[in-house]
Protein backbone atom coordinates (compact mmCIF):
# COMPACT_ATOMS: atom_id res chain seq x y z
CA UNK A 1 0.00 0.00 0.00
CA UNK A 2 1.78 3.01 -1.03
CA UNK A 3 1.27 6.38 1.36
CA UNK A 4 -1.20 7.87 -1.05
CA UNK A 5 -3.42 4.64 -0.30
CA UNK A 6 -3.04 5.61 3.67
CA UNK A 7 -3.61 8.76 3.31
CA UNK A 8 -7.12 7.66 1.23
CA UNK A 9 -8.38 5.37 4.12
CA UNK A 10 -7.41 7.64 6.41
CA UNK A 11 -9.87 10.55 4.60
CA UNK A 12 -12.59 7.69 4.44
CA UNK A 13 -12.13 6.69 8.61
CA UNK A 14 -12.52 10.29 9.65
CA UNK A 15 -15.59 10.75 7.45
CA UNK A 16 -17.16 8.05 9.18
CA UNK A 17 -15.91 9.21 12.99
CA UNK A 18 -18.79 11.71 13.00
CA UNK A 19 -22.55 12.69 13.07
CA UNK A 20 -23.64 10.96 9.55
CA UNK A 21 -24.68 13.88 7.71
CA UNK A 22 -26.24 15.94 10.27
CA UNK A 23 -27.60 19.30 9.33
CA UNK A 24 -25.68 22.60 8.83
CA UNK A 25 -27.75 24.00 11.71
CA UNK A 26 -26.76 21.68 14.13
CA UNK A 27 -22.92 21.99 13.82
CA UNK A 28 -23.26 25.84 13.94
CA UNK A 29 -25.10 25.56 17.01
CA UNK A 30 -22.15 23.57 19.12
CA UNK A 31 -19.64 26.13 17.10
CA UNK A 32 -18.29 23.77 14.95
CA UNK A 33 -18.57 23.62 11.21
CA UNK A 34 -17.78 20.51 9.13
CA UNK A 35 -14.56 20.51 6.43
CA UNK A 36 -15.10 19.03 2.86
CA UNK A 37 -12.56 16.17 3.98
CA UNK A 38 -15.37 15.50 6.79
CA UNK A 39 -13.46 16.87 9.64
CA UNK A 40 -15.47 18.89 12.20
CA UNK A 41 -13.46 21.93 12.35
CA UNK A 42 -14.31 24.44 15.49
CA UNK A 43 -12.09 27.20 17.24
CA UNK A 44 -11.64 24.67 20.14
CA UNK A 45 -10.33 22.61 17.48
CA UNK A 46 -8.40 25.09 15.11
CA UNK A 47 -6.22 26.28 17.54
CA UNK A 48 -4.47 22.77 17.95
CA UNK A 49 -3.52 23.75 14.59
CA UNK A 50 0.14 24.50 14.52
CA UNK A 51 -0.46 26.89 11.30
CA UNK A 52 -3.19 28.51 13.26
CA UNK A 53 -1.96 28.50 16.42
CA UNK A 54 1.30 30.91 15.06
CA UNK A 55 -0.95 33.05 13.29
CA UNK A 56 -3.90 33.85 15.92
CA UNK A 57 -0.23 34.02 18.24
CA UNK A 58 1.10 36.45 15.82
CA UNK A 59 -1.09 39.18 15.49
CA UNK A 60 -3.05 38.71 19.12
CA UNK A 61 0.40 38.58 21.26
CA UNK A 62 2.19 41.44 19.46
CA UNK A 63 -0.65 44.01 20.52
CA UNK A 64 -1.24 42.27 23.70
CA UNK A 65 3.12 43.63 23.67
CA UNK A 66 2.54 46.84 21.57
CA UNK A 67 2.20 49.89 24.03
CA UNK A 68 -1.46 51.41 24.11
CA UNK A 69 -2.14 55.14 25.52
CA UNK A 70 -4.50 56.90 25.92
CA UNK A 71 -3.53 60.61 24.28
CA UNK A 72 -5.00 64.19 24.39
CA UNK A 73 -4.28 66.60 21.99
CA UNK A 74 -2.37 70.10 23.37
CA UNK A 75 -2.08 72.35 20.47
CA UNK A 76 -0.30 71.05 17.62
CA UNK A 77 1.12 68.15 19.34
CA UNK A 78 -0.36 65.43 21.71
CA UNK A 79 0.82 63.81 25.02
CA UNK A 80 0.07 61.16 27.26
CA UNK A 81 -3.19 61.78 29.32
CA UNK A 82 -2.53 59.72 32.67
CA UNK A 83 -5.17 61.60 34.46
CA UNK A 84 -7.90 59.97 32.23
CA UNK A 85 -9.86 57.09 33.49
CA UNK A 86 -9.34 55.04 30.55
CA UNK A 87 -5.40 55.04 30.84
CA UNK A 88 -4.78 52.13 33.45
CA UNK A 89 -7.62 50.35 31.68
CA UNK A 90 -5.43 50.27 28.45
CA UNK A 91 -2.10 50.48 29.72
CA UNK A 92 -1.99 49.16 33.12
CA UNK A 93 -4.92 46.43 34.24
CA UNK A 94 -8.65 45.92 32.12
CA UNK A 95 -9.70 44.52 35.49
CA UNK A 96 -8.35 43.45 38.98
CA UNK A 97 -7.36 40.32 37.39
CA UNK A 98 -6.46 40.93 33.82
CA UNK A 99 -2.93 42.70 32.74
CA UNK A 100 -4.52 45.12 29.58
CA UNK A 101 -2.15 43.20 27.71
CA UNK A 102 -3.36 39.92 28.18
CA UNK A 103 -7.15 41.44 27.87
CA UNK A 104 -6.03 42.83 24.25
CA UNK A 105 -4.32 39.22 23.17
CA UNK A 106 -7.60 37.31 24.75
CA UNK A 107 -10.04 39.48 22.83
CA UNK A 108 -7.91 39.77 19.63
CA UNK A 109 -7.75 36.14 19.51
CA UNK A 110 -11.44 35.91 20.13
CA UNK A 111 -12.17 38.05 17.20
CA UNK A 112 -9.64 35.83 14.99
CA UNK A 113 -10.84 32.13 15.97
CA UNK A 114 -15.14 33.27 16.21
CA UNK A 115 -17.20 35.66 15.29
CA UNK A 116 -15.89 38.53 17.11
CA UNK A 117 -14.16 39.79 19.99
CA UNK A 118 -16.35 40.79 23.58
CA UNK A 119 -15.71 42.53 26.53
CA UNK A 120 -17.87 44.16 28.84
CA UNK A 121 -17.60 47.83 30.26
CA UNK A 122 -18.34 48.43 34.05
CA UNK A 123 -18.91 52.04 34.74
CA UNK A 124 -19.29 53.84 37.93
CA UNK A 125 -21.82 56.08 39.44
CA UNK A 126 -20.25 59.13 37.21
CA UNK A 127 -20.68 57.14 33.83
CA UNK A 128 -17.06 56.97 33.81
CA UNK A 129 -15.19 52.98 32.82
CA UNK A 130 -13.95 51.60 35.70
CA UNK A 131 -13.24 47.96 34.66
CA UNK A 132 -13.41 45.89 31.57
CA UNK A 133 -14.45 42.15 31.41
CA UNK A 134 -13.85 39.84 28.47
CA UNK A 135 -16.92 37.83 27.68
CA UNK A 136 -16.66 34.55 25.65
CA UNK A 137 -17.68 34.78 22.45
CA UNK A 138 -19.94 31.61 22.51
CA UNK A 139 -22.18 33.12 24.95
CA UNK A 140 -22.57 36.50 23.23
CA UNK A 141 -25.39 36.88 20.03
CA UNK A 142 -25.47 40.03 17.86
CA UNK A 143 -28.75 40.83 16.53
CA UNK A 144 -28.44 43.18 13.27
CA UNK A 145 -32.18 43.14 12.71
CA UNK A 146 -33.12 46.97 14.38
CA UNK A 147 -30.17 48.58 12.08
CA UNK A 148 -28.15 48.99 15.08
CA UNK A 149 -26.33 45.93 17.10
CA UNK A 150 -28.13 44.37 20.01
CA UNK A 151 -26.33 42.22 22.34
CA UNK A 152 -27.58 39.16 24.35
CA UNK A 153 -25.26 37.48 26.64
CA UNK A 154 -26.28 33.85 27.82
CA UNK A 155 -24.74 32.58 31.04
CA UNK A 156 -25.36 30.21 33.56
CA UNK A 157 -28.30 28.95 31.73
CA UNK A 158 -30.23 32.39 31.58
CA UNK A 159 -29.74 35.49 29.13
CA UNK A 160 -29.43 39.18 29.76
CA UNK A 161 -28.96 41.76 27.42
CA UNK A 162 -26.37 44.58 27.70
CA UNK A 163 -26.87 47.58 25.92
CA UNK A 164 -24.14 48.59 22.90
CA UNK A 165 -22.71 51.45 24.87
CA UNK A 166 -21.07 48.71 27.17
CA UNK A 167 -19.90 46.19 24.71
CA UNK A 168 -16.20 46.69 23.22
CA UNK A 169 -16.91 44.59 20.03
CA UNK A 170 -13.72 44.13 17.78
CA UNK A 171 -15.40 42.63 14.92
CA UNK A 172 -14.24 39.71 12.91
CA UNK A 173 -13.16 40.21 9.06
CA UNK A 174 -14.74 36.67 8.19
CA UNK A 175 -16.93 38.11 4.88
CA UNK A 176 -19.72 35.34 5.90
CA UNK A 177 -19.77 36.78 9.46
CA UNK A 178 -19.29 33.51 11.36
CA UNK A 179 -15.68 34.03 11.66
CA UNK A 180 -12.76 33.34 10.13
CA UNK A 181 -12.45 29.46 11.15
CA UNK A 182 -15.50 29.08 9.59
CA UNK A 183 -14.66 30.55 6.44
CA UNK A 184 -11.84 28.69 6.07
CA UNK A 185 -12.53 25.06 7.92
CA UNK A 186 -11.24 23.30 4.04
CA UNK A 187 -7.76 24.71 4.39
CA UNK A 188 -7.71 23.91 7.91
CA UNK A 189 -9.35 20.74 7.64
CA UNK A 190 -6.74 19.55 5.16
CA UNK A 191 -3.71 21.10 7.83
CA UNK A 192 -5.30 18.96 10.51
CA UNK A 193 -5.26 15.90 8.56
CA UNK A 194 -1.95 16.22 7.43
CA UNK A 195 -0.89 16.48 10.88
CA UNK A 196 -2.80 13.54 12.45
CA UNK A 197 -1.77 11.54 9.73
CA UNK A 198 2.03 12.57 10.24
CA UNK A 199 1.68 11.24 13.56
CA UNK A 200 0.19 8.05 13.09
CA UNK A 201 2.43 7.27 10.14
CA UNK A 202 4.90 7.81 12.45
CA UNK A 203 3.82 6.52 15.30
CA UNK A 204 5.27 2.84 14.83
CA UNK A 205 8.27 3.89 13.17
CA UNK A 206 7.44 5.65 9.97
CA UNK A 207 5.77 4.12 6.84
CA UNK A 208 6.41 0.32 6.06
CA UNK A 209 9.17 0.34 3.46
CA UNK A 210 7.88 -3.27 2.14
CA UNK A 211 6.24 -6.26 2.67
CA UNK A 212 7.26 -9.76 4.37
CA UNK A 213 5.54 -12.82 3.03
CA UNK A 214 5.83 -16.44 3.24
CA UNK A 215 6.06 -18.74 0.44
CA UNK A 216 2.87 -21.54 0.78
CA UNK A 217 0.43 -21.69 2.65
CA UNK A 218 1.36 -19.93 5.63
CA UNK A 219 -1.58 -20.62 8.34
CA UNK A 220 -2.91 -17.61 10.84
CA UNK A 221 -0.56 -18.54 13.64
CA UNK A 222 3.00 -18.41 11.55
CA UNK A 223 2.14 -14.92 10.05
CA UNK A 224 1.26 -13.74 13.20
CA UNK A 225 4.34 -14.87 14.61
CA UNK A 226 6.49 -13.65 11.62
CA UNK A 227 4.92 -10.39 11.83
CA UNK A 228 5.62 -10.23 15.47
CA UNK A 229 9.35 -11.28 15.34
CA UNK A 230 9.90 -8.84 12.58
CA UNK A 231 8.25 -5.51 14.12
CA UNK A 232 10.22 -6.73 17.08
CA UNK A 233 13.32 -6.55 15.26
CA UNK A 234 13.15 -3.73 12.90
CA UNK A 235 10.40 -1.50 13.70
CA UNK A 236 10.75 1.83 16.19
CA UNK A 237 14.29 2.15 17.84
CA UNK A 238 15.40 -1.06 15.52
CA UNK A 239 14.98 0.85 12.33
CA UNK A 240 17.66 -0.05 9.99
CA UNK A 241 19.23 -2.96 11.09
CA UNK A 242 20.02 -6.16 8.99
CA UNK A 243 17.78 -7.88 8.08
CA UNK A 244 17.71 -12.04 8.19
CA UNK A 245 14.93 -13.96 6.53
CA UNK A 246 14.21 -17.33 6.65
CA UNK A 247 14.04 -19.80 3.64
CA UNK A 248 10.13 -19.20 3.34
CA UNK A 249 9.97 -15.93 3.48
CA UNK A 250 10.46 -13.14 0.69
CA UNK A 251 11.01 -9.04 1.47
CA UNK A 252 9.58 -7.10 -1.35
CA UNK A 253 10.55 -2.88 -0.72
CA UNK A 254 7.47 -0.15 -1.51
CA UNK A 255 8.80 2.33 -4.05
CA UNK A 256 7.75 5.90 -3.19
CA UNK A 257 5.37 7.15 -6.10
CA UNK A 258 5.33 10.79 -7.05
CA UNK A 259 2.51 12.01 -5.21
CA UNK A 260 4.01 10.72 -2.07
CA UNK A 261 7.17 12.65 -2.27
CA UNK A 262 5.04 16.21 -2.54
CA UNK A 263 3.54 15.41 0.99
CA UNK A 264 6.01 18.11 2.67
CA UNK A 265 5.16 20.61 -0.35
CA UNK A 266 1.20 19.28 0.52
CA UNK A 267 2.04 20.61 4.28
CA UNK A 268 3.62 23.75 2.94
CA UNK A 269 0.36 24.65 0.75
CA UNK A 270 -1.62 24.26 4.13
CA UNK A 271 0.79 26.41 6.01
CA UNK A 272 0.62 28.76 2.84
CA UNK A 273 -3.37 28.69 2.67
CA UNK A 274 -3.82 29.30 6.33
CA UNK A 275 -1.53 32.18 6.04
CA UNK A 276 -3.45 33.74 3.58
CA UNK A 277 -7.02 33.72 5.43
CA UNK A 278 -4.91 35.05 8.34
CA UNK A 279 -3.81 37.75 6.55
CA UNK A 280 -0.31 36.96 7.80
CA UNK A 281 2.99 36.94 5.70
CA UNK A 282 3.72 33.22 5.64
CA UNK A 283 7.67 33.86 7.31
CA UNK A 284 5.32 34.77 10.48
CA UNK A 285 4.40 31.02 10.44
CA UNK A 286 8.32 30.04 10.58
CA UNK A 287 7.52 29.48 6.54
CA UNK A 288 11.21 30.72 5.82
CA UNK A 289 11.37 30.06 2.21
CA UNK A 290 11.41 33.36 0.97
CA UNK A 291 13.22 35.13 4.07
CA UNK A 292 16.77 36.54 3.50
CA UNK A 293 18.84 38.41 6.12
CA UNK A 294 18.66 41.18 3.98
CA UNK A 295 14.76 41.84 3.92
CA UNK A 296 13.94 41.08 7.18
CA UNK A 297 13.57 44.75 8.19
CA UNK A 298 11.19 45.19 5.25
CA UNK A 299 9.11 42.45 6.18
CA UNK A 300 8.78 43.21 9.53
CA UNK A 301 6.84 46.56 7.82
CA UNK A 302 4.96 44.71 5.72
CA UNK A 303 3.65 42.38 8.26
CA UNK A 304 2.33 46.44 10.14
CA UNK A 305 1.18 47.49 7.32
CA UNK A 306 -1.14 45.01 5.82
CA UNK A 307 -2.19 42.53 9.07
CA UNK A 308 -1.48 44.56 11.93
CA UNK A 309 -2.54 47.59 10.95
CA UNK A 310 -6.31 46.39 10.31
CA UNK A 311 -6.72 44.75 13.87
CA UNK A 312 -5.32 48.27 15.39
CA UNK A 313 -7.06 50.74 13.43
CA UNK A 314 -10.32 48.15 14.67
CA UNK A 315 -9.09 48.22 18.28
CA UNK A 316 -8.44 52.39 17.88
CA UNK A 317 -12.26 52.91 16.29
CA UNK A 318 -13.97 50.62 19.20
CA UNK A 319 -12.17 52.34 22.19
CA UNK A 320 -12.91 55.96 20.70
CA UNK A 321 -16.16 55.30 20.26
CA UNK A 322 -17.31 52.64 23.62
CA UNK A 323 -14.50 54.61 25.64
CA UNK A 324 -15.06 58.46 25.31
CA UNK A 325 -17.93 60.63 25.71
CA UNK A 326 -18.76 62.45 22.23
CA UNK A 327 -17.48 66.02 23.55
CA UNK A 328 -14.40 64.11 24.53
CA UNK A 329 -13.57 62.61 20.75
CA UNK A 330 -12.05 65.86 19.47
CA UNK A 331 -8.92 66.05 22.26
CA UNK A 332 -8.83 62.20 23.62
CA UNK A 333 -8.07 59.05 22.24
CA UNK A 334 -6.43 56.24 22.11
CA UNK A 335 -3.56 55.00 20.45
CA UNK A 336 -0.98 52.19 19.19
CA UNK A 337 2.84 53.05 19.49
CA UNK A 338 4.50 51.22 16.38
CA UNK A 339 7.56 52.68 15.93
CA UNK A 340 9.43 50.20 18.50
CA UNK A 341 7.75 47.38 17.03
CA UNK A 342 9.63 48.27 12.89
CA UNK A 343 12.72 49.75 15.01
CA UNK A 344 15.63 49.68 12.66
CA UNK A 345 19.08 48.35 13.84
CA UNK A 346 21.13 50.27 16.18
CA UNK A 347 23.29 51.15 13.41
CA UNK A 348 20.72 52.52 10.94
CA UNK A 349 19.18 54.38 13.90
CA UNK A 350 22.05 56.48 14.99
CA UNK A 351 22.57 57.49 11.47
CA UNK A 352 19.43 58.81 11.16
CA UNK A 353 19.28 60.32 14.69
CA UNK A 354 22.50 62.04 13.51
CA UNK A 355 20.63 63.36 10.70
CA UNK A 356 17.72 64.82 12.40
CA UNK A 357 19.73 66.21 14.78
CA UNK A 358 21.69 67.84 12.77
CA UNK A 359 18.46 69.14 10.41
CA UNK A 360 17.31 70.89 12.57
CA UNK A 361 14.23 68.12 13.46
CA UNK A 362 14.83 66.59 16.13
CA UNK A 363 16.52 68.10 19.77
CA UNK A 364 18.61 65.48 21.35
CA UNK A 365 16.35 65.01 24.69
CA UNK A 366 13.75 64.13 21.90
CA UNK A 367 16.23 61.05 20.19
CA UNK A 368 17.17 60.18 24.27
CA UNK A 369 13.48 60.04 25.07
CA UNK A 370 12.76 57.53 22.05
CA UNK A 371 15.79 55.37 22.99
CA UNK A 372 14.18 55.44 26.52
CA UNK A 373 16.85 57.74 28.13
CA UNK A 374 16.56 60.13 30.69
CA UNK A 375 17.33 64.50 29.59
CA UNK A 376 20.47 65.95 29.82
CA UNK A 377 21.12 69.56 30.24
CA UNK A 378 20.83 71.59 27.31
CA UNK A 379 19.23 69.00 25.19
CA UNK A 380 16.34 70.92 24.50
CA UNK A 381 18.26 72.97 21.59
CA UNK A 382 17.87 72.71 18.09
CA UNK A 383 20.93 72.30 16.71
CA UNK A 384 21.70 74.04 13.15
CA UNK A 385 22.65 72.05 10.20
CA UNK A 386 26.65 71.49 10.58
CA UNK A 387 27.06 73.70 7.24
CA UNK A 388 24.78 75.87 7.81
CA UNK A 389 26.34 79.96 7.93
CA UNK A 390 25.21 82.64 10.05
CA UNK A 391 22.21 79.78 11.93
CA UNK A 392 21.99 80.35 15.45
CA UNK A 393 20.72 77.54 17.45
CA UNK A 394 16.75 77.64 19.08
């Protein structure tokens, strides 16, 4: 049996593991959603995923990382409003138990695996957020039917309803609006097959290279002791030892047919695939292929620019508009601080720190701050250009 015969019987026995046939409503009611190779395919189960796992970990940890502030706007230039009541929510804690960076990866990962991302907001007497509390996506329903979102949170066996003002909802980009797992349960459907059938191919030692038989009429009992005494010697830890057969017996290899030697390259498509309805550059997902010392630092931009920059400009909208009262909007908000995440070398840095320096841009307390250095005296000068004539310093 060559390895594209396993991996054929291994398609039909997880077709027949399941529900036979059950309706479409009935698998999106547990959350689950079946694959065209018949694999139920749910966020519980997408995560195990490797291909999954790295990407939902890819875009979900880094602005769990990624500094968030809230910011108010003093003339023509902005700075860090501490005073605020929505600052330690976003920088500091959501909640006596939850770091705001682990509430941003939690919900963020919410939004990626169902059909969108939930947290609660707990004001105080003074209509002011005091605490915010992630709510599990499974229990929360969206009703789209007045025009305007209406939430409906099921716990515990009853339902309550919270108005929208209080929900933080980072919405999913899944066109079909069940999420993004559910759009895509083929292509991850195929990536868990290929795994599970990885490991049981190589569970006992890798695929059989051949086949043993006996000459005659071998009865029951000596091919089950032939097959015993040879797994014995030469399957698991005895791989590749030398072989002795007996007079009766006959070893006839398995030659590897074309198909089965594109079963890493049928891995790599499903690593490629899942990248895709990630929206993450496929080098995120340790695909390497394409990755060069030398364009590293570009991709590191790309990877801001077309995956991260959707899920902050969605985190950004949500908190101006759930966070801030409406006369607040035009001085506060909150914001994402990139620039350490696409930092250049230290090299390529102090070049162009010399530069804008020397421009005059920048004043040298302002390159200490963003290097995360303390002042020094009389670093609040602009410096002139070093050719510039008759320039007095500011």
């Amino acid at each position: 049996m060559s390895l594209t015969d396993h991996v054929r019987k291994f398609f039909r026995l997880e077709t027949k593991s399941g529900i036979a046939d059950p309706d479409a409503w009935l698998y999106e009611q547990f959350g689950a959603t079946p694959s065209a190779a018949g694999i139920t395919v749910s966020p519980a189960t997408a995560i195990r995923c490797a291909p999954v796992r790295a990407a939902v970990g890819a875009v979900a940890e880094t602005l769990g990382v990624m500094p968030l502030h809230t910011l108010h706007r003093v003339g023509d230039g902005k700075e860090r409003a501490t005073n605020h009541p929505t600052y330690p929510l976003l920088h500091d804690a959501a909640n006596p138990w939850t770091s705001a960076a682990q509430f941003r990866e939690q919900v963020t990962a919410d939004a990626m695996l169902h059909h969108g991302g939930f947290a609660q907001i707990v004001r105080n007497s003074e209509d002011k957020p005091l605490e915010l509390h992630r709510l599990n996506p499974a229990t929360v329903t969206v009703d789209y039917s007045s025009g305007e979102p209406a939430y409906e949170v099921q716990e515990n066996g009853t339902k309550r309803k919270v108005a929208r003002e209080n929900v933080l909802h980072l919405q999913s980009p899944s066109l079909s609006g069940r999420g993004l797992v559910a759009d895509g349960r083929d292509v991850i459907g195929l990536a868990l097959i290929l795994e599970r059938y990885a490991s049981k191919l190589f569970a006992n030692g890798a695929r059989p290279s051949g086949v043993l038989s006996l000459k005659g009429n071998a009865t029951p009992d000596a091919l089950l002791k032939a097959k015993t005494a040879w797994t014995a010697a030469h399957s698991a830890d005895q791989m590749g030892g030398t072989a002795v057969l007996p007079g009766d017996a006959e070893w006839s290899p398995m030659t590897m047919t074309s198909v089965d030697s594109q079963f890493l390259e049928l891995r790599k498509f499903a690593i490629e695939e899942i990248a895709r309805l990630f929206r993450v550059p496929p080098h995120i997902l340790y695909e390497l292929g394409r990755a060069t010392w030398s364009n590293s630092e570009q991709m590191r931009q790309d990877f801001l620019d077309f995956s991260l920059m959707r899920w902050i400009t969605a985190w950004e909208g949500e908190l101006r508009l759930k966070l801030f009262k409406e006369d607040e909007r035009a001085t506060y908000h909150a914001e994402f601080l990139t620039d350490a995440f696409v930092r250049a070398d230290i090299v390529k840095r102090t070049e162009a720190y010399t530069k804008a320096t020397g421009g005059p841009w920048l004043t040298p307390n302002e390159v200490r701050s963003a290097e995360s250095r303390g002042p020094i005296a009389g670093g609040e000068t602009l410096r002139p250009p070093a050719n510039a004539v008759g320039v007095v310093a500011q």
